[in-house]
PDB file of N, CA and C in Angstrom:
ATOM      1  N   UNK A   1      -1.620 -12.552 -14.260  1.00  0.00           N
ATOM      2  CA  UNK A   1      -2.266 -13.113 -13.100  1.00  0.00           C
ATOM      3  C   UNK A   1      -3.152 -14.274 -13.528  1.00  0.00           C
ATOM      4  N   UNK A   2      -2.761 -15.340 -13.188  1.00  0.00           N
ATOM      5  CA  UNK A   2      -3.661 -16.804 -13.924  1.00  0.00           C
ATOM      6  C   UNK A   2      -4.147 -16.884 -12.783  1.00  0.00           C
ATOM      7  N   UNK A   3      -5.909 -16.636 -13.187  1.00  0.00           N
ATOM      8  CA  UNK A   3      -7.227 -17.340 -12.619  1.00  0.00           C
ATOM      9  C   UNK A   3      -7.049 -15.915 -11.644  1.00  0.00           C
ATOM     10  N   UNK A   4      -6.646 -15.183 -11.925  1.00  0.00           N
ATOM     11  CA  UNK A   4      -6.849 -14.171 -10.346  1.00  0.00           C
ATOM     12  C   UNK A   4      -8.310 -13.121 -10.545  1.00  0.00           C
ATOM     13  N   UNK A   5      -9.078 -12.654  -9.399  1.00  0.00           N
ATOM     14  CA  UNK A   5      -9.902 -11.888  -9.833  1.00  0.00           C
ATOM     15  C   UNK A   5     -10.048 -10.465  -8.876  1.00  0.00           C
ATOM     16  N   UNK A   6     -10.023  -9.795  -8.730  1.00  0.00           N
ATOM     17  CA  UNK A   6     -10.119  -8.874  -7.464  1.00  0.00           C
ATOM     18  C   UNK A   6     -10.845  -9.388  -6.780  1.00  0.00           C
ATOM     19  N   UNK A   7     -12.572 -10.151  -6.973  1.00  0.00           N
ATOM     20  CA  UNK A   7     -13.438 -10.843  -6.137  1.00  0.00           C
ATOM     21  C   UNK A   7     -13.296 -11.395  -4.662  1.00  0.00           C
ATOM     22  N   UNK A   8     -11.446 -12.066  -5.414  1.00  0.00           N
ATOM     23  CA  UNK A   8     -11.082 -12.958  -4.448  1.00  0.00           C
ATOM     24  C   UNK A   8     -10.633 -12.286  -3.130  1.00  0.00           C
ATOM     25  N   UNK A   9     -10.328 -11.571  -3.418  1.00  0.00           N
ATOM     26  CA  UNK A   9      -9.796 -10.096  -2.397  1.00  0.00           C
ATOM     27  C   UNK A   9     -10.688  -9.971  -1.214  1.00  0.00           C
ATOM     28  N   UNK A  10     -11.564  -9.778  -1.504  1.00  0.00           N
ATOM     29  CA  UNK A  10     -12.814  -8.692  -1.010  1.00  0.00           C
ATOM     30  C   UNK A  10     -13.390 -10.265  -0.473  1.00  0.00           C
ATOM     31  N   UNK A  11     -13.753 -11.366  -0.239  1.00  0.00           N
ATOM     32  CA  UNK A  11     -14.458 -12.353   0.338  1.00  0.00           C
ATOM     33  C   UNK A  11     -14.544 -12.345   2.154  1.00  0.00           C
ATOM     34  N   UNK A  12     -13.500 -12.328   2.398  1.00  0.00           N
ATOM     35  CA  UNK A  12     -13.448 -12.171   3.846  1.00  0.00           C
ATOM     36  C   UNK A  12     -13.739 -10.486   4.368  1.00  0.00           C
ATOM     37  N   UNK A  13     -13.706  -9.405   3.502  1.00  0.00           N
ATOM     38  CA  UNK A  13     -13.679  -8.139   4.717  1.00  0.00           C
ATOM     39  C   UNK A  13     -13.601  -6.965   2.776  1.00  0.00           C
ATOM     40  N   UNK A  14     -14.549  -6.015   3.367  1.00  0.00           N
ATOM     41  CA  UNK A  14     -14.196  -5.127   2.617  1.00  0.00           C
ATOM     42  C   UNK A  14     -13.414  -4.161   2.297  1.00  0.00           C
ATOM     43  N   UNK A  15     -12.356  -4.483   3.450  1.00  0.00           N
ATOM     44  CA  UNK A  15     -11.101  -3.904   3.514  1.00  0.00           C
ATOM     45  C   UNK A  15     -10.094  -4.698   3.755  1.00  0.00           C
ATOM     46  N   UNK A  16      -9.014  -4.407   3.066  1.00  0.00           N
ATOM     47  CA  UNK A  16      -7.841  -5.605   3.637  1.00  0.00           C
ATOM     48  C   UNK A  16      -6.733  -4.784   3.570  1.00  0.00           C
ATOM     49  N   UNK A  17      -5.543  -5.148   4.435  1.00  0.00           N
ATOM     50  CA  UNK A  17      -4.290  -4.151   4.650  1.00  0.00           C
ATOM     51  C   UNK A  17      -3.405  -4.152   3.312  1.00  0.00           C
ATOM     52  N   UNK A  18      -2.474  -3.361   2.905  1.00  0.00           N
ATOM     53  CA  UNK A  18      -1.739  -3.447   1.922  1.00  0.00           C
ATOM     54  C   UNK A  18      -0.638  -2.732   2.413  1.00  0.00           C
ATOM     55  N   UNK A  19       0.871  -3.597   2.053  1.00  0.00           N
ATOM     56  CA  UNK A  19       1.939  -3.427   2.395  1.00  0.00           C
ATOM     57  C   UNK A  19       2.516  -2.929   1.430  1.00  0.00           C
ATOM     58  N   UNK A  20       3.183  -1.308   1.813  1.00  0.00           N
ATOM     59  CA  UNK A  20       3.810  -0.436   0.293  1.00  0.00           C
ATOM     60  C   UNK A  20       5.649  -0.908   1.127  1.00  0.00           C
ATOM     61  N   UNK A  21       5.988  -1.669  -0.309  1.00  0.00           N
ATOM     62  CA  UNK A  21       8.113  -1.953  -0.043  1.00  0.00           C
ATOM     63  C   UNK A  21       8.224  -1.001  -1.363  1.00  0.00           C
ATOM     64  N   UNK A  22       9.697  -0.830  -1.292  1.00  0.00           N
ATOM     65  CA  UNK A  22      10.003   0.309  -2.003  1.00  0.00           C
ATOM     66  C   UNK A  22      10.856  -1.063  -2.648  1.00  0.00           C
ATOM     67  N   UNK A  23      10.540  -0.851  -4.038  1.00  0.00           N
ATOM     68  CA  UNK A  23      11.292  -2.038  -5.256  1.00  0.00           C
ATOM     69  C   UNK A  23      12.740  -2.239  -4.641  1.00  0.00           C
ATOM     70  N   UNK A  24      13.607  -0.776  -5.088  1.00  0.00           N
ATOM     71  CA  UNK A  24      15.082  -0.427  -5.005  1.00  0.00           C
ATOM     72  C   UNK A  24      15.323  -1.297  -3.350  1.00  0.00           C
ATOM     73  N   UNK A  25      15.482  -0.753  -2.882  1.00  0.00           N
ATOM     74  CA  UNK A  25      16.072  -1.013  -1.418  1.00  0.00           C
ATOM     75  C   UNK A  25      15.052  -2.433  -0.124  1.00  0.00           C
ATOM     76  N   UNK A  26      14.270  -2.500  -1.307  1.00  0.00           N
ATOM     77  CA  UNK A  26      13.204  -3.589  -0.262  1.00  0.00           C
ATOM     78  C   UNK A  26      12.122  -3.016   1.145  1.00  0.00           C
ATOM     79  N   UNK A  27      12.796  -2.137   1.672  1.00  0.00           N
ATOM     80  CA  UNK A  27      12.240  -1.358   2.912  1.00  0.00           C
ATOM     81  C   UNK A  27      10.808  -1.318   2.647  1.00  0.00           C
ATOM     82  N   UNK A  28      10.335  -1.397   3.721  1.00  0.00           N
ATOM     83  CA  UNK A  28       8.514  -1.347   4.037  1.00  0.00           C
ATOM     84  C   UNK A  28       8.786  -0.093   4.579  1.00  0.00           C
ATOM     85  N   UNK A  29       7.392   0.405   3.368  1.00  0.00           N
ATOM     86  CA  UNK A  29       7.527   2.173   3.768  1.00  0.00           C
ATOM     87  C   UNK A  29       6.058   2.190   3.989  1.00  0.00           C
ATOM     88  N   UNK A  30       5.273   2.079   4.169  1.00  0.00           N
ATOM     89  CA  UNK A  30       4.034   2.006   4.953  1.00  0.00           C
ATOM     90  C   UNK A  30       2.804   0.784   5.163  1.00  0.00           C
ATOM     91  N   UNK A  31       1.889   0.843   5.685  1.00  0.00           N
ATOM     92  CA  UNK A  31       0.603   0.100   5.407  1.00  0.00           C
ATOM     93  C   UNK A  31      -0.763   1.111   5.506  1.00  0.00           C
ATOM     94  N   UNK A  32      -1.597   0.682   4.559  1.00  0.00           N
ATOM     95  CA  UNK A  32      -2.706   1.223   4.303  1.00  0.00           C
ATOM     96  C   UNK A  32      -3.465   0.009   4.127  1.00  0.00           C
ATOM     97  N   UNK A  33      -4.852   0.571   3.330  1.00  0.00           N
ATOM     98  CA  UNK A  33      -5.782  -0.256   3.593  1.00  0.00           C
ATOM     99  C   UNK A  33      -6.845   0.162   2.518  1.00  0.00           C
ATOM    100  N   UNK A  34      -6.990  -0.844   1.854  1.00  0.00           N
ATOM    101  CA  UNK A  34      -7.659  -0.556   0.528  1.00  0.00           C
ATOM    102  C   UNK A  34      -8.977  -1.135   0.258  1.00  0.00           C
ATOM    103  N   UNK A  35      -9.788  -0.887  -0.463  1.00  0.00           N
ATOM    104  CA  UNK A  35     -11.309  -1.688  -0.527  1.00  0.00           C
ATOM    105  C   UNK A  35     -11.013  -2.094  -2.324  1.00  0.00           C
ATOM    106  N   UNK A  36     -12.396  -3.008  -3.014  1.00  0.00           N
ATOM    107  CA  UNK A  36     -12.681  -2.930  -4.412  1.00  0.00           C
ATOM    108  C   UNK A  36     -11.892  -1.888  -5.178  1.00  0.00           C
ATOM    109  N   UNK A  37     -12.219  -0.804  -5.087  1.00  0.00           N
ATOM    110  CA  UNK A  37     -12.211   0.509  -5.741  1.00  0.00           C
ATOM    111  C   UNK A  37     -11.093   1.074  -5.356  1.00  0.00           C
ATOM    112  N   UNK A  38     -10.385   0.987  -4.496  1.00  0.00           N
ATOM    113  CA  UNK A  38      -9.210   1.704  -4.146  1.00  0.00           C
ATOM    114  C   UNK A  38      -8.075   0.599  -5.560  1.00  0.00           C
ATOM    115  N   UNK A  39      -8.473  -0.428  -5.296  1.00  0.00           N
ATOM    116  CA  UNK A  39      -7.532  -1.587  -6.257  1.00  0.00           C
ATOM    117  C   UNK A  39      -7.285  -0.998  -7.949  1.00  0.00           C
ATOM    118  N   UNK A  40      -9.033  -0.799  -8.018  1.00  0.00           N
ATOM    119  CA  UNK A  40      -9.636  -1.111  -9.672  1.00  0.00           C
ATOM    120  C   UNK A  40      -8.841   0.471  -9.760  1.00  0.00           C
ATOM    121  N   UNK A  41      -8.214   1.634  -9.178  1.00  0.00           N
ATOM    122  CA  UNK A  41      -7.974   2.963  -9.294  1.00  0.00           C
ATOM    123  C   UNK A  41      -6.301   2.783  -9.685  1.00  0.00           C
ATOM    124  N   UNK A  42      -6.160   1.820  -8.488  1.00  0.00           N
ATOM    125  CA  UNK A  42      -4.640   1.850  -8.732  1.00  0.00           C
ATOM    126  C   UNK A  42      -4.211   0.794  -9.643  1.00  0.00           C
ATOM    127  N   UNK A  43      -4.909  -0.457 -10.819  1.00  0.00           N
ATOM    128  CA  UNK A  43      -4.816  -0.930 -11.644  1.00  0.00           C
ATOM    129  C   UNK A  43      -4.251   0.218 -12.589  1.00  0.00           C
ATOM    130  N   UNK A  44      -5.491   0.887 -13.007  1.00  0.00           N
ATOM    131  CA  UNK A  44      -5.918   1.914 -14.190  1.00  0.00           C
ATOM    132  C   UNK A  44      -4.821   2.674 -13.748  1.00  0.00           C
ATOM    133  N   UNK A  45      -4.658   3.675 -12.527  1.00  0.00           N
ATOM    134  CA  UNK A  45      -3.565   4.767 -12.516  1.00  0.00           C
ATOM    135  C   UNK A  45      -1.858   4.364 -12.322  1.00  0.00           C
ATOM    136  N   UNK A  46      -1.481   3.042 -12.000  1.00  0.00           N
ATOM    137  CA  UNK A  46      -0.255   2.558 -11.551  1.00  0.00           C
ATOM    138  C   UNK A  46       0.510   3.252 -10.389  1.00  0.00           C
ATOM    139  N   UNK A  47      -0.656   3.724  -9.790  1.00  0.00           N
ATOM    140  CA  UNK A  47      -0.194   4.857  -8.520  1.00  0.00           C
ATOM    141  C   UNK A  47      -0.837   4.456  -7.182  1.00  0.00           C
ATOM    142  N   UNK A  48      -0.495   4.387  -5.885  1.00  0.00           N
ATOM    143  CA  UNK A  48      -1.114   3.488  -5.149  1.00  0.00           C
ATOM    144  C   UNK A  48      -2.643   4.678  -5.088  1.00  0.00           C
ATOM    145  N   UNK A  49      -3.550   3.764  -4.341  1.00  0.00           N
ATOM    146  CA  UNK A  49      -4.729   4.301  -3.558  1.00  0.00           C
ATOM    147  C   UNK A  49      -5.294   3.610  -2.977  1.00  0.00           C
ATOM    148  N   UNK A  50      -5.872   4.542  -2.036  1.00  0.00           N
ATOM    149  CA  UNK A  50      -6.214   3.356  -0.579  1.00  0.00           C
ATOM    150  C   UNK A  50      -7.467   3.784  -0.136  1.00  0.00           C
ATOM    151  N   UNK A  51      -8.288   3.052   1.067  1.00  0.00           N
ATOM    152  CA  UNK A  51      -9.360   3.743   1.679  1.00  0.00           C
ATOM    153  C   UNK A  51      -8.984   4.485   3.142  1.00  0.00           C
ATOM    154  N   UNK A  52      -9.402   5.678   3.469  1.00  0.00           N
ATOM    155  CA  UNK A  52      -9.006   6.215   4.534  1.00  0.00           C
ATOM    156  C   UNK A  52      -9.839   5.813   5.334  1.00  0.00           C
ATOM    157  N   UNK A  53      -9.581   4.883   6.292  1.00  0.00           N
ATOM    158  CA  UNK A  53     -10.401   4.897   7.266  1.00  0.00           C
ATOM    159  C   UNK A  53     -11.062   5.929   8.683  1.00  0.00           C
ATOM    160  N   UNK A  54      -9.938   7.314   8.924  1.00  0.00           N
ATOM    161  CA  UNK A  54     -10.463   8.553   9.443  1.00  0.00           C
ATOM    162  C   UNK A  54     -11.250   9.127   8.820  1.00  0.00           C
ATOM    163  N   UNK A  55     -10.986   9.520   6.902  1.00  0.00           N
ATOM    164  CA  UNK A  55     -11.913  10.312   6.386  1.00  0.00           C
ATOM    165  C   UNK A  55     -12.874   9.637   5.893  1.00  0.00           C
ATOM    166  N   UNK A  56     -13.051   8.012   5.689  1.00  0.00           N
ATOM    167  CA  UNK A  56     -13.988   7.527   5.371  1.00  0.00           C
ATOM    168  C   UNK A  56     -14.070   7.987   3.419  1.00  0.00           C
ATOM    169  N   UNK A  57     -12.662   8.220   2.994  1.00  0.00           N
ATOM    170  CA  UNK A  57     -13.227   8.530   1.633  1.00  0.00           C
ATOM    171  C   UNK A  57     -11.536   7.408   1.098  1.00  0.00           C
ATOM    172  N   UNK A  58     -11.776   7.272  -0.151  1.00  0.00           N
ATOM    173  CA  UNK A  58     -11.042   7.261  -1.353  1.00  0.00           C
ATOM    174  C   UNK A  58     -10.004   8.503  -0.926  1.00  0.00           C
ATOM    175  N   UNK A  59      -8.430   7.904  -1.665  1.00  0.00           N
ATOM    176  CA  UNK A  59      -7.137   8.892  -1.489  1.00  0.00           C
ATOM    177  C   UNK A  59      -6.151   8.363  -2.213  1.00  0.00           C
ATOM    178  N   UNK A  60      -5.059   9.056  -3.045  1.00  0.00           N
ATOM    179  CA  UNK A  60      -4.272   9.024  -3.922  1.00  0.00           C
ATOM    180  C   UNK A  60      -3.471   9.270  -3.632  1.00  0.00           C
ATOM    181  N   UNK A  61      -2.248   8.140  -2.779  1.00  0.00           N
ATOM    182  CA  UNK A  61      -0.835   8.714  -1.978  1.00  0.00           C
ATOM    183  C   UNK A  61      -0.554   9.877  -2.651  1.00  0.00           C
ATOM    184  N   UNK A  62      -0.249  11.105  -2.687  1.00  0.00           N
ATOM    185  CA  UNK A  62       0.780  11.980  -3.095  1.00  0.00           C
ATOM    186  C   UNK A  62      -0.637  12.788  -3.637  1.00  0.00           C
ATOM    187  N   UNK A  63      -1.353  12.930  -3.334  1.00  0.00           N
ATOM    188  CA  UNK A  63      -2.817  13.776  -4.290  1.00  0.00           C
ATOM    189  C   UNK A  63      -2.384  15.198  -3.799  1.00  0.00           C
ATOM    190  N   UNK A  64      -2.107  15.363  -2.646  1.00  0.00           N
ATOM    191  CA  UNK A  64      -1.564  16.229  -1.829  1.00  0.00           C
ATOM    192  C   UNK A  64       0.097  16.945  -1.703  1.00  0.00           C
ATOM    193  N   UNK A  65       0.657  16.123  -1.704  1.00  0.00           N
ATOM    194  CA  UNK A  65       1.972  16.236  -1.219  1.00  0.00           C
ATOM    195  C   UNK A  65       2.838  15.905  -2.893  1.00  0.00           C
ATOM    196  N   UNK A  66       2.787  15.202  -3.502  1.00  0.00           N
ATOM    197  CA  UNK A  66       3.434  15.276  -4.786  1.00  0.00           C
ATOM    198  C   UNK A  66       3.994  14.036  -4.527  1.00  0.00           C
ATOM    199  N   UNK A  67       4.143  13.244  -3.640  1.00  0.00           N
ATOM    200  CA  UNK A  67       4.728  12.319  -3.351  1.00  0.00           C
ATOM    201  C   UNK A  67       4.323  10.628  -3.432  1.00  0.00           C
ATOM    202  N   UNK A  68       3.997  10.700  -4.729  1.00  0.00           N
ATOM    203  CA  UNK A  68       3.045   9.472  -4.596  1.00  0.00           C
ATOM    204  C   UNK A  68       3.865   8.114  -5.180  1.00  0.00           C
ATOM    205  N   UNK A  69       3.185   6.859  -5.224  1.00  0.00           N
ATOM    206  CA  UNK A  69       3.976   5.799  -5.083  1.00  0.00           C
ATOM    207  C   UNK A  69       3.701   5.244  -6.234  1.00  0.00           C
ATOM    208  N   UNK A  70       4.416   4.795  -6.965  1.00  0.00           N
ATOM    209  CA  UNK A  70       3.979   4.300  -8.623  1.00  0.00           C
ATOM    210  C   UNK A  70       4.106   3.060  -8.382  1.00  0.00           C
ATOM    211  N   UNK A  71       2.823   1.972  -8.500  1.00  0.00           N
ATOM    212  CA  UNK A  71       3.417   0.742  -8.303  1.00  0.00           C
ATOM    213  C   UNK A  71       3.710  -0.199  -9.634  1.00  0.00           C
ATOM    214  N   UNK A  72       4.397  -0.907  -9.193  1.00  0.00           N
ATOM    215  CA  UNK A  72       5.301  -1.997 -10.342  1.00  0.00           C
ATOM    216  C   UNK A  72       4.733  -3.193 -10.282  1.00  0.00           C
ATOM    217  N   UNK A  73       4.620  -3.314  -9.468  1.00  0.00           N
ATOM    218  CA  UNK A  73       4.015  -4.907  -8.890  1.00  0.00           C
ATOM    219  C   UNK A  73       2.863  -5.010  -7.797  1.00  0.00           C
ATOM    220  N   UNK A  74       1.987  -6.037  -7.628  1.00  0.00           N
ATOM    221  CA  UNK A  74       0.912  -6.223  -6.961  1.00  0.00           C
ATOM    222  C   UNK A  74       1.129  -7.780  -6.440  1.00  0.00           C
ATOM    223  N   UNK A  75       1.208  -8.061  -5.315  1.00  0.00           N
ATOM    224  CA  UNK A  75       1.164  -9.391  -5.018  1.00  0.00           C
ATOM    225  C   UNK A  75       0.210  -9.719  -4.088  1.00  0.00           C
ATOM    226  N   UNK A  76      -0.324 -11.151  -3.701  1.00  0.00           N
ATOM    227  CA  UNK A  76      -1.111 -11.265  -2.107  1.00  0.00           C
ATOM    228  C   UNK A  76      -0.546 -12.228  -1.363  1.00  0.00           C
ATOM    229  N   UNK A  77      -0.664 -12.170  -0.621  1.00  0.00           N
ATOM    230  CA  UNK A  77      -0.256 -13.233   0.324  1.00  0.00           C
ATOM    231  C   UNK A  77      -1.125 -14.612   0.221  1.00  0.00           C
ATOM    232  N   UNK A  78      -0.268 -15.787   0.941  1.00  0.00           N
ATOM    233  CA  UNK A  78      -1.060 -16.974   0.761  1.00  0.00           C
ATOM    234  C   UNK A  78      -2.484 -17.285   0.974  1.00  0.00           C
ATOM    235  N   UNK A  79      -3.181 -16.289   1.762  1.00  0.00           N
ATOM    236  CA  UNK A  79      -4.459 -16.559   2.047  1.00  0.00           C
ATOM    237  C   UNK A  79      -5.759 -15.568   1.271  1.00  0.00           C
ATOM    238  N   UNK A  80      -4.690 -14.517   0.635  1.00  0.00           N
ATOM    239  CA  UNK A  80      -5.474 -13.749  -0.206  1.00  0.00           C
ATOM    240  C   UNK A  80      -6.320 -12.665   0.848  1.00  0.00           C
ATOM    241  N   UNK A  81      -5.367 -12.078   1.629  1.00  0.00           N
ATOM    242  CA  UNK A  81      -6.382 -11.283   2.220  1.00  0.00           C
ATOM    243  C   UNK A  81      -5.584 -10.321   2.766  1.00  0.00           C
ATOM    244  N   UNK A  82      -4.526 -10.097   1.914  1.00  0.00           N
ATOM    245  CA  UNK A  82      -3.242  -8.881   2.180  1.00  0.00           C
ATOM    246  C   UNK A  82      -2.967  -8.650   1.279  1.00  0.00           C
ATOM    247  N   UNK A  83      -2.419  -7.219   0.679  1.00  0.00           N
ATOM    248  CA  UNK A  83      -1.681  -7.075  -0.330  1.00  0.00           C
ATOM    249  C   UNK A  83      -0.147  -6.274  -0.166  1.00  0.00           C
ATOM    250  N   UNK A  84       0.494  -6.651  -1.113  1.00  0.00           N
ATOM    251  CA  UNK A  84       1.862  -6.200  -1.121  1.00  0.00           C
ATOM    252  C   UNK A  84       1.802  -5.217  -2.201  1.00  0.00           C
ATOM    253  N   UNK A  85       1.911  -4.089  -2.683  1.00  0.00           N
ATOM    254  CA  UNK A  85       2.515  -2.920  -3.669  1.00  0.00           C
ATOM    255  C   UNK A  85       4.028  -3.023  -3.258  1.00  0.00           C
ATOM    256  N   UNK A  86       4.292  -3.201  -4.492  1.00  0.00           N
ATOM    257  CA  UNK A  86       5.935  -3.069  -4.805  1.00  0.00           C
ATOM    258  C   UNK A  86       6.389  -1.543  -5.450  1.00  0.00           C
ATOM    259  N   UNK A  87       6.704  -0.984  -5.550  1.00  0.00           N
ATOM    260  CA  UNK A  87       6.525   0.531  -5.798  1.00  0.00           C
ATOM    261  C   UNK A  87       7.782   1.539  -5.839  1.00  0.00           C
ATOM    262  N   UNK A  88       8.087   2.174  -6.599  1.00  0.00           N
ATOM    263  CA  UNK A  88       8.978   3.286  -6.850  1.00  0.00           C
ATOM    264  C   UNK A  88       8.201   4.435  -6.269  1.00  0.00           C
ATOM    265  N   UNK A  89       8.934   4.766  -5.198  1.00  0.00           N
ATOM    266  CA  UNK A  89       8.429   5.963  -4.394  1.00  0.00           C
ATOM    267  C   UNK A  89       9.183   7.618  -4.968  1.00  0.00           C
ATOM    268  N   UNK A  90       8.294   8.463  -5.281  1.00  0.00           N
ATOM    269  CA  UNK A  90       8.627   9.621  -5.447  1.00  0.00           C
ATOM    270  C   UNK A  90       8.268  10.818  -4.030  1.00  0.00           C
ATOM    271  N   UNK A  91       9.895  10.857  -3.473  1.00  0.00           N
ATOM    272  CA  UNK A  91       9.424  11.598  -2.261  1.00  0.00           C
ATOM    273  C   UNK A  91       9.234  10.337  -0.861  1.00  0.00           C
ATOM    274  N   UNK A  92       9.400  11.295   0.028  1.00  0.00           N
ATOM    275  CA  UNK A  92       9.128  10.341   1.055  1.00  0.00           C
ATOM    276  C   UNK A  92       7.374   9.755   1.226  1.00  0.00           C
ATOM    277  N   UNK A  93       7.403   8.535   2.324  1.00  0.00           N
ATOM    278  CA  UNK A  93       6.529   8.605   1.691  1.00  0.00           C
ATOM    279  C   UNK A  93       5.326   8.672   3.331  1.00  0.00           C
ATOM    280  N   UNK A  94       5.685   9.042   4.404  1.00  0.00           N
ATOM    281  CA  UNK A  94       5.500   9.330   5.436  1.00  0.00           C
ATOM    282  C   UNK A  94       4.580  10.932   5.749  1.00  0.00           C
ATOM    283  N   UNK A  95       3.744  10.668   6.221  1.00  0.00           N
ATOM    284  CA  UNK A  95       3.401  12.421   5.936  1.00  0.00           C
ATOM    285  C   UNK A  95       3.691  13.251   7.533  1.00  0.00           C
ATOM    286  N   UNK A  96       4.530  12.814   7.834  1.00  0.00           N
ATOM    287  CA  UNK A  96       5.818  12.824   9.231  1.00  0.00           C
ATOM    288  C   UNK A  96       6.941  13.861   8.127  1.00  0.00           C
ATOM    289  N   UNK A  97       7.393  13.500   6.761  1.00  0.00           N
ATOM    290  CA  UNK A  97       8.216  13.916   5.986  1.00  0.00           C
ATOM    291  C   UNK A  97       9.574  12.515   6.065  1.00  0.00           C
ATOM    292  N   UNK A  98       9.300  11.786   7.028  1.00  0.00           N
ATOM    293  CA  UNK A  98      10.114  10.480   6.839  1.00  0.00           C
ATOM    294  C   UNK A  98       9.670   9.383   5.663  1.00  0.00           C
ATOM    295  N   UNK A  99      10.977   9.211   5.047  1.00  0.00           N
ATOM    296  CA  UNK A  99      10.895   8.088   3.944  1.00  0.00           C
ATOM    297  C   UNK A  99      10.152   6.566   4.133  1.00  0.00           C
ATOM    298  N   UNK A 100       9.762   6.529   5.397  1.00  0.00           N
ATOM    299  CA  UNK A 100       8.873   5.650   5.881  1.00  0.00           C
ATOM    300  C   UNK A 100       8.049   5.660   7.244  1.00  0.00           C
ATOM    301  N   UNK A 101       7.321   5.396   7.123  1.00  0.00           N
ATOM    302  CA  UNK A 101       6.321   5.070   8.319  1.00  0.00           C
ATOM    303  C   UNK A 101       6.917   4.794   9.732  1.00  0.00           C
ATOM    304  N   UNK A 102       7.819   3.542   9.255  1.00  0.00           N
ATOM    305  CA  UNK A 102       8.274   2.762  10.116  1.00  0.00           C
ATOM    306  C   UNK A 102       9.540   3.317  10.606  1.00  0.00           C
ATOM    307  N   UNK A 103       9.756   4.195  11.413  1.00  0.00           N
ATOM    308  CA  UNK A 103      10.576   4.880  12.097  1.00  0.00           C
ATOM    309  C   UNK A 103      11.322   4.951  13.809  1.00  0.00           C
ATOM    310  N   UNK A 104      10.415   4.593  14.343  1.00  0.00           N
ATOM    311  CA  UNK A 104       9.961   4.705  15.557  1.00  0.00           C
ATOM    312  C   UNK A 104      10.604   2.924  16.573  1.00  0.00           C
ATOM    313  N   UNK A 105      11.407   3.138  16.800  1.00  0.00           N
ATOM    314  CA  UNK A 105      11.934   1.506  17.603  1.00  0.00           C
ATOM    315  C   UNK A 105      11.240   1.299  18.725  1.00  0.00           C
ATOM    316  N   UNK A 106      10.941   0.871  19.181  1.00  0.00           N
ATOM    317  CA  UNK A 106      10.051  -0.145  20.235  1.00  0.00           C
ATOM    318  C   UNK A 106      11.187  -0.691  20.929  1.00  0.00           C
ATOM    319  N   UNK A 107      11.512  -1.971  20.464  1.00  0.00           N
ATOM    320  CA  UNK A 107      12.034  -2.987  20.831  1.00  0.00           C
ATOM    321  C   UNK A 107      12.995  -3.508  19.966  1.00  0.00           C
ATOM    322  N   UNK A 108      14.473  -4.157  20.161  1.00  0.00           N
ATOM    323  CA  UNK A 108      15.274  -4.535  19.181  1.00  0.00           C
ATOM    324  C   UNK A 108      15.939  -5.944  20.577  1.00  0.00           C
ATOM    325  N   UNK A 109      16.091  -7.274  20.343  1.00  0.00           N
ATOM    326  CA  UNK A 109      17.344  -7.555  20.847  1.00  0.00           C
ATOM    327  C   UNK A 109      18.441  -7.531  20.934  1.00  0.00           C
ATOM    328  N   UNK A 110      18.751  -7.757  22.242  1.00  0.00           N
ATOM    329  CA  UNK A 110      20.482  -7.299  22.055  1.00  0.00           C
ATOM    330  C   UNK A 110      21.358  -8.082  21.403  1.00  0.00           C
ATOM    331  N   UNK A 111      22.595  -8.033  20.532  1.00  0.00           N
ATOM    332  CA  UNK A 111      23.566  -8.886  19.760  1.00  0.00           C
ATOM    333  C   UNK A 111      24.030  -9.915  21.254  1.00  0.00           C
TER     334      UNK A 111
END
């Protein structure tokens, strides 16, 4: 990472969203939302962690369920105020028991 600092992260909001894709298949398998410390955890552990905003605490995808997300890669978006985890998922990663979050259709156009 040239010139990068976590600092840069954290300037606009002490929380910022983070987008978990699964390496293999590309699919967006959830969003969470991480602070400082959720980052500096999942540096050190290569496992995601995020801030819960219901429990108001620190959490370790899979701390619970066995199912946690090993990440490979860390990217941000152009403005530095999103993150992407690229990640080998063990287990689904939905706590629905679906392999993703994103399940649920809304809206599609027609062909």
């Amino acid at each position: 990472m040239d010139n990068f600092s976590i600092d840069m992260l954290f300037q606009k909001s002490e929380l910022i969203p983070v987008i978990i894709q699964d390496r293999a298949t590309k699919d967006i398998l959830m969003l969470g939302f991480t602070n400082r410390e959720a980052v500096e955890l999942t540096l050190q552990t290569k496992t995601a962690w995020f801030w819960s905003r219901s429990r108001q605490k620190l959490w370790n995808k899979g701390e619970s369920s066995g199912n946690f997300l090993y990440v490979r890669k860390i990217v941000t978006d152009c403005d530095t105020d999103t993150l992407l985890y690229i990640c080998d998922p063990k287990g689904p990663t939905c706590h629905t028991g679906a392999r993703s979050c994103f399940f649920r259709d809304i809206w599609e156009e027609e062909p």
